[in-house]
Protein backbone atom coordinates (compact mmCIF):
# COMPACT_ATOMS: atom_id res chain seq x y z
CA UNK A 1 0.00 0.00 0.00
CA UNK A 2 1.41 3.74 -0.60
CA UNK A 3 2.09 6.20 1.79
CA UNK A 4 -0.05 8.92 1.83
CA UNK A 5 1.72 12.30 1.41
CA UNK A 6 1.70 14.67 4.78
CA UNK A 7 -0.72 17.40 4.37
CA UNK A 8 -2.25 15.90 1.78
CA UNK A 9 -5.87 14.44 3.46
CA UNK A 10 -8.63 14.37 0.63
CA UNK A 11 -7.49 11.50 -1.08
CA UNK A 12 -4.29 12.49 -2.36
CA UNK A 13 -4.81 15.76 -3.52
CA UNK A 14 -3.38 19.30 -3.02
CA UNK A 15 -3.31 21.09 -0.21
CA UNK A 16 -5.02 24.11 -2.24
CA UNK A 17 -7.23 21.50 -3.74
CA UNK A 18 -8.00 20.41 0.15
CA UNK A 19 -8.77 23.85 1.59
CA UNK A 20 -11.31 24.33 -1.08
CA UNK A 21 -12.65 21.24 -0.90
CA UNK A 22 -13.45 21.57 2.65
CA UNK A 23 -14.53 25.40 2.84
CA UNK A 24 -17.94 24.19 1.39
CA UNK A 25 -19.88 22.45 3.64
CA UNK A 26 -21.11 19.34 1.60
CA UNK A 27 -18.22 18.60 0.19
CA UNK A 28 -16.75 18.87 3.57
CA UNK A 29 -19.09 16.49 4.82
CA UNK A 30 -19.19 14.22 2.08
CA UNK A 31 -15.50 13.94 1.88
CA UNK A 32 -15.23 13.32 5.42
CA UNK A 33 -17.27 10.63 5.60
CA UNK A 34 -15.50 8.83 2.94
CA UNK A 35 -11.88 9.66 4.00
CA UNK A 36 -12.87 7.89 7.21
CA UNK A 37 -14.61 4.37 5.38
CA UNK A 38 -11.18 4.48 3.21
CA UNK A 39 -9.23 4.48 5.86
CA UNK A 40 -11.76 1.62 7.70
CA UNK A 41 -13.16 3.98 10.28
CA UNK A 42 -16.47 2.21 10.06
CA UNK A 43 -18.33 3.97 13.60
CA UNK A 44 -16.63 7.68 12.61
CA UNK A 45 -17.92 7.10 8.79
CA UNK A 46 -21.71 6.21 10.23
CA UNK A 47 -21.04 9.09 13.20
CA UNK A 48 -20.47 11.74 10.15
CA UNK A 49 -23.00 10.49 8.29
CA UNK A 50 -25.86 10.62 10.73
CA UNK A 51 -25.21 14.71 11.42
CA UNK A 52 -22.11 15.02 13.12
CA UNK A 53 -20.68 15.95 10.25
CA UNK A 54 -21.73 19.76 10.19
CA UNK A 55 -20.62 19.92 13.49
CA UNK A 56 -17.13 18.88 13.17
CA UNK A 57 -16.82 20.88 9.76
CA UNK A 58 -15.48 24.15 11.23
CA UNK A 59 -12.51 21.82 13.04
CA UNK A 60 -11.87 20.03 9.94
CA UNK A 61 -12.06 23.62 8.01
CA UNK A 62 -9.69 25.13 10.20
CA UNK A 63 -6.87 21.92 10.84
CA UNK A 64 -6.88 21.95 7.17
CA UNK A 65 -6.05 25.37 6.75
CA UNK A 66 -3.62 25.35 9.62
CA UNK A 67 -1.44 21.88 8.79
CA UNK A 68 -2.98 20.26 5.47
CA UNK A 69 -4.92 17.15 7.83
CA UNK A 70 -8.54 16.58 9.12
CA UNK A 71 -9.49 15.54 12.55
CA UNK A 72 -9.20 11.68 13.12
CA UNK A 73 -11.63 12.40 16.55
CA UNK A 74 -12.33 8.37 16.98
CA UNK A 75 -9.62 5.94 16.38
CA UNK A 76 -12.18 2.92 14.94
């Protein structure tokens, strides 16, 4: 398996590409939720799904912004 690239969270993509991904809100959420099934986060996938997701979007939106990552909250 490859190693992901620090700072680079959305699936491989610029940090640029990233920060604009996750300034709008559905992408945010959407992209969230399937970072977190990728990486076999089953419970924080479902968690995100369910709602959660709009509330942890201003975290993700601003640990983005400040080192390239998004908040990995629960570990399963």
């Amino acid at each position: 398996m490859a190693k992901k690239a620090k700072g680079k969270d959305y699936f491989g993509l610029s940090r640029i590409a990233s920060i604009i991904l996750a300034i709008i809100p559905v992408t945010a959420w959407i992209l969230g939720f399937l970072t977190r099934l990728k990486d076999g986060k089953i419970v924080a996938a479902i968690i995100r799904l369910i709602g959660l997701g709009f509330i942890m979007w201003p975290v993700d939106l601003v640990l983005m912004i400040l080192n390239g990552r998004i908040l990995r909250l629960l570990p399963v």
